[in-house]
Protein backbone atom coordinates (compact mmCIF):
# COMPACT_ATOMS: atom_id res chain seq x y z
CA UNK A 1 157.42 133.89 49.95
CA UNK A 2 158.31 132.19 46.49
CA UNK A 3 156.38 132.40 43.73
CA UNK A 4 155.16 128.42 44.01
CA UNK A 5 154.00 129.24 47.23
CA UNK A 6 151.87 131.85 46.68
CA UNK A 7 150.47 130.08 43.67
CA UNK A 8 149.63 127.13 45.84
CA UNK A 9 147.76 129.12 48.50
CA UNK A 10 145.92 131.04 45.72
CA UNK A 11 144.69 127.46 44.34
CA UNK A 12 144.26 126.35 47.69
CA UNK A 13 141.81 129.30 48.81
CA UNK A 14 139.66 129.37 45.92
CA UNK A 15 139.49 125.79 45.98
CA UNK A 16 138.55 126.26 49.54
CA UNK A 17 135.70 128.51 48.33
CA UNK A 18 135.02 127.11 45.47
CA UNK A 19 134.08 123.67 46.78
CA UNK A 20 132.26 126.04 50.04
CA UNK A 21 129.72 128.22 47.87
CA UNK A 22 130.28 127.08 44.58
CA UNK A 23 132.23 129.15 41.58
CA UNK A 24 129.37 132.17 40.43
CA UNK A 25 129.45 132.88 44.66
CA UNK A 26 132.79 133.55 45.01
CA UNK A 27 134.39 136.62 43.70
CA UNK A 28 137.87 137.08 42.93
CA UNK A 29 137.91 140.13 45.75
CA UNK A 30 136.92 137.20 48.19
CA UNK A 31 139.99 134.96 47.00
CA UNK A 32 142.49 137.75 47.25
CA UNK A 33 141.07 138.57 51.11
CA UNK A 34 140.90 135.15 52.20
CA UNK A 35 144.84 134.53 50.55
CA UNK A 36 145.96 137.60 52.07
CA UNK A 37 147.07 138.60 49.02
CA UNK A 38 147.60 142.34 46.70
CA UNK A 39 144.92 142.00 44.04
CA UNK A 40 148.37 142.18 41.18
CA UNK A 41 149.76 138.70 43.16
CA UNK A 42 146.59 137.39 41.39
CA UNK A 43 146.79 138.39 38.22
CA UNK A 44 150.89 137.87 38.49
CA UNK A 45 149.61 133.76 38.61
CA UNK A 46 146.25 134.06 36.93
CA UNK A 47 144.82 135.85 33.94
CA UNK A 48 141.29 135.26 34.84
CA UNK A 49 139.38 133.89 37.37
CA UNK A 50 138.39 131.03 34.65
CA UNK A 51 142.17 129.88 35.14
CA UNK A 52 141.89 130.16 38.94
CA UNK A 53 138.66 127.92 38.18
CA UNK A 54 140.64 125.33 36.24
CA UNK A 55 143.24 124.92 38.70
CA UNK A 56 141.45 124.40 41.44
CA UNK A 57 139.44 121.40 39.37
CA UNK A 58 143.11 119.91 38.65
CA UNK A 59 144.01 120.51 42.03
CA UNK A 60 141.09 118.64 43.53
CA UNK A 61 141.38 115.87 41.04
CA UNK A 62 144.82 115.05 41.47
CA UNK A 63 144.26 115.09 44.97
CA UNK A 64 140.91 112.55 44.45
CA UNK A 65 142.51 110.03 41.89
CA UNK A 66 145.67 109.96 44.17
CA UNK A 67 144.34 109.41 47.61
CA UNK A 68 141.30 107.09 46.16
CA UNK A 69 144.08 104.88 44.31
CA UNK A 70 145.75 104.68 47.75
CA UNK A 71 142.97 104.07 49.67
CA UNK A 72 141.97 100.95 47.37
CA UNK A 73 145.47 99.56 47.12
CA UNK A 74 145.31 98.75 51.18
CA UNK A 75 142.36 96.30 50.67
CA UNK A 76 142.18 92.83 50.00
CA UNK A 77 143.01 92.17 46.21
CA UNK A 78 140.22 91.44 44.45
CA UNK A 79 136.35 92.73 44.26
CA UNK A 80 137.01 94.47 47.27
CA UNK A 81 139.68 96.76 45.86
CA UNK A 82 137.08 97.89 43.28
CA UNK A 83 134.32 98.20 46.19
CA UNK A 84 136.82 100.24 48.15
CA UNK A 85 135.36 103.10 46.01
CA UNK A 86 132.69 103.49 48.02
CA UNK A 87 133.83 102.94 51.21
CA UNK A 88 136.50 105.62 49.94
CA UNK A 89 133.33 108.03 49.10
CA UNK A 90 131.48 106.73 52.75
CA UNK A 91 134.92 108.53 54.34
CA UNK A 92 134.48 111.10 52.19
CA UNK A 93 131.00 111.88 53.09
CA UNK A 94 131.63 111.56 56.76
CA UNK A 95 133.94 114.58 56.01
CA UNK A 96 131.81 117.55 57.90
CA UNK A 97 133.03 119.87 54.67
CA UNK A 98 131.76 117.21 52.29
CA UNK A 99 129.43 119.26 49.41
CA UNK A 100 129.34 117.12 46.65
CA UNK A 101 131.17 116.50 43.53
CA UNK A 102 133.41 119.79 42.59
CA UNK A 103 133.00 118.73 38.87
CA UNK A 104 129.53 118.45 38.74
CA UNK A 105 128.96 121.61 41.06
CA UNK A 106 131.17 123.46 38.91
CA UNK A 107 129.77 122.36 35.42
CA UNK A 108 126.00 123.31 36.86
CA UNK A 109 127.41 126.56 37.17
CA UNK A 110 129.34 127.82 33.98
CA UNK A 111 127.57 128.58 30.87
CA UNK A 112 127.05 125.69 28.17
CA UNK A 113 129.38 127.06 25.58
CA UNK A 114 132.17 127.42 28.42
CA UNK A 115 134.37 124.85 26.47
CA UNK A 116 137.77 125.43 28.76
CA UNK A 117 136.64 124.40 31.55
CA UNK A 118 133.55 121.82 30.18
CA UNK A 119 136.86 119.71 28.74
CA UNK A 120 138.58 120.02 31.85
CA UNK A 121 135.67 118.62 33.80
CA UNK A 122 135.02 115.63 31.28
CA UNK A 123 138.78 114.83 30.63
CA UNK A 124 138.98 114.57 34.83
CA UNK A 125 135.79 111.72 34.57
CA UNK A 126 137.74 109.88 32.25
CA UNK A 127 140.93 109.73 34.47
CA UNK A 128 138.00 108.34 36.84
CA UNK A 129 136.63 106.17 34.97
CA UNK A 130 140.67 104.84 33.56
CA UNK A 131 141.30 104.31 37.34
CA UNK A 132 138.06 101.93 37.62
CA UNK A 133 139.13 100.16 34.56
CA UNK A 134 142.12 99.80 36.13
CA UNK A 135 140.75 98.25 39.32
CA UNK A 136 138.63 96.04 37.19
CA UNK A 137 141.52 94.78 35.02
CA UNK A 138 144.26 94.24 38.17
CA UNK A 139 141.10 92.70 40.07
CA UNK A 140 138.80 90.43 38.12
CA UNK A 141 139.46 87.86 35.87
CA UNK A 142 140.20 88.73 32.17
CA UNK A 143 137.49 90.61 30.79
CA UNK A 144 137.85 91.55 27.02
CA UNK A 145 138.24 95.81 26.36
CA UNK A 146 134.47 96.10 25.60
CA UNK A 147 133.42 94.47 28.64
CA UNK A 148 136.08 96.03 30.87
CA UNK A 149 134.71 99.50 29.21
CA UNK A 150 131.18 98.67 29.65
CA UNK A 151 131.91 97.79 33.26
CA UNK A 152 133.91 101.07 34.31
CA UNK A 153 130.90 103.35 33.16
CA UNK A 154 128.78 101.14 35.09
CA UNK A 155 130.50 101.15 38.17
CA UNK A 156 131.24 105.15 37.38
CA UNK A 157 127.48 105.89 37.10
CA UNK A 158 126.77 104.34 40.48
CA UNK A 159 129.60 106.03 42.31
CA UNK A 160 128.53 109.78 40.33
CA UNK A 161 124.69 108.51 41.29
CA UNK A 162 126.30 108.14 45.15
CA UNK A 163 127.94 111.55 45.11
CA UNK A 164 125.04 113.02 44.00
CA UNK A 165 122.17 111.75 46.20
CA UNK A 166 124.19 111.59 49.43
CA UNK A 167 125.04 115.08 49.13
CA UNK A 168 121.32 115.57 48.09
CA UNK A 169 119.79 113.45 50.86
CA UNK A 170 122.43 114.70 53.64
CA UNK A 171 122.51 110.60 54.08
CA UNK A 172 124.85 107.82 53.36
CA UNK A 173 122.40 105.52 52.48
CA UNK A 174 122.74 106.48 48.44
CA UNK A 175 126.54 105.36 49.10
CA UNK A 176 125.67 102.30 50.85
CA UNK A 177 123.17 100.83 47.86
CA UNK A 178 125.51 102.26 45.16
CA UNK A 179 127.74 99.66 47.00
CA UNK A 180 125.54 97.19 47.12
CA UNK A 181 124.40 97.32 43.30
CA UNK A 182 128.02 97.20 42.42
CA UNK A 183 128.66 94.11 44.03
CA UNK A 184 125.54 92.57 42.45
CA UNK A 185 127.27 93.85 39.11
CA UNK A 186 130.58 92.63 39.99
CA UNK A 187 129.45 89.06 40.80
């Protein structure tokens, strides 16, 4: 198998388990069972299970900001390619593997001063919240930057908010309001 391969179905795994019981539960003995893999394969692609940690994050949010773009570019130009975030996270939810945000699960997890992978995890909620300012600039009528800012973290808060409490609740309804605020917001 070539060496990308094996990479990818490293990442893949631990994202797998990563995302399932959250990064302190799973051990790297775990990742190298469920790959399949000789414990020196591992450490041939990763030095640390901190670097297994931060690509899975960049594999998951590459993944998100790709398929969520996507998904919003099929609506109807306008507010509704903005709203489509939620309807995006609705899908998302409906998912019987849904557990949350991996950011946030992740971040609960390592220790404060745990800078690698703390930068990772806020440099990936600012590609979110560029892609909402991005939806708010191709969508809405010109908005100057500090509105257009202001506007992204909004929308960003509700949407984190909507992660959070649906996965809290085991319920959509978080989603739904999120939804509904926004469009208050956006009108």
């Amino acid at each position: 198998m070539k060496h990308s391969e094996v990479k990818h179905r490293i990442i893949e795994t631990a994202s797998l388990l990563f995302y399932k019981n959250g990064y302190n539960l799973t051990g790297i003995n775990e990742i190298i069972s469920e790959a399949g893999i000789a414990k020196a394969t591992l450490y041939n692609h990763f030095k640390s299970k901190e670097d297994i940690c931060l690509a899975y994050l960049q594999f998951k949010n590459i993944n998100f900001l790709q398929d969520l773009e996507d998904f919003a570019s099929t609506k109807t130009k306008g507010k509704a390619q903005i709203l489509a975030i939620f309807d995006f996270l609705n899908q998302f939810f409906m998912n019987k593997d849904f557990n949350g945000c991996w950011c946030i699960k992740t971040v609960a997890e390592i220790p404060k001063d745990n800078e690698r992978i703390r930068t990772e995890i806020q440099s990936q909620k600012n590609e979110f919240i560029q892609l909402i300012t991005s939806l708010i600039t191709n969508n809405l009528a010109p908005l100057n930057k500090t509105q257009t800012e202001s506007l992204a973290r909004q929308i960003y808060l509700l949407y984190e908010s909507a992660v959070g409490e649906s996965h809290l609740h085991q319920a959509d309804w978080p989603i739904k309001e999120s939804k509904y605020l926004c469009s208050l917001i956006l009108a």
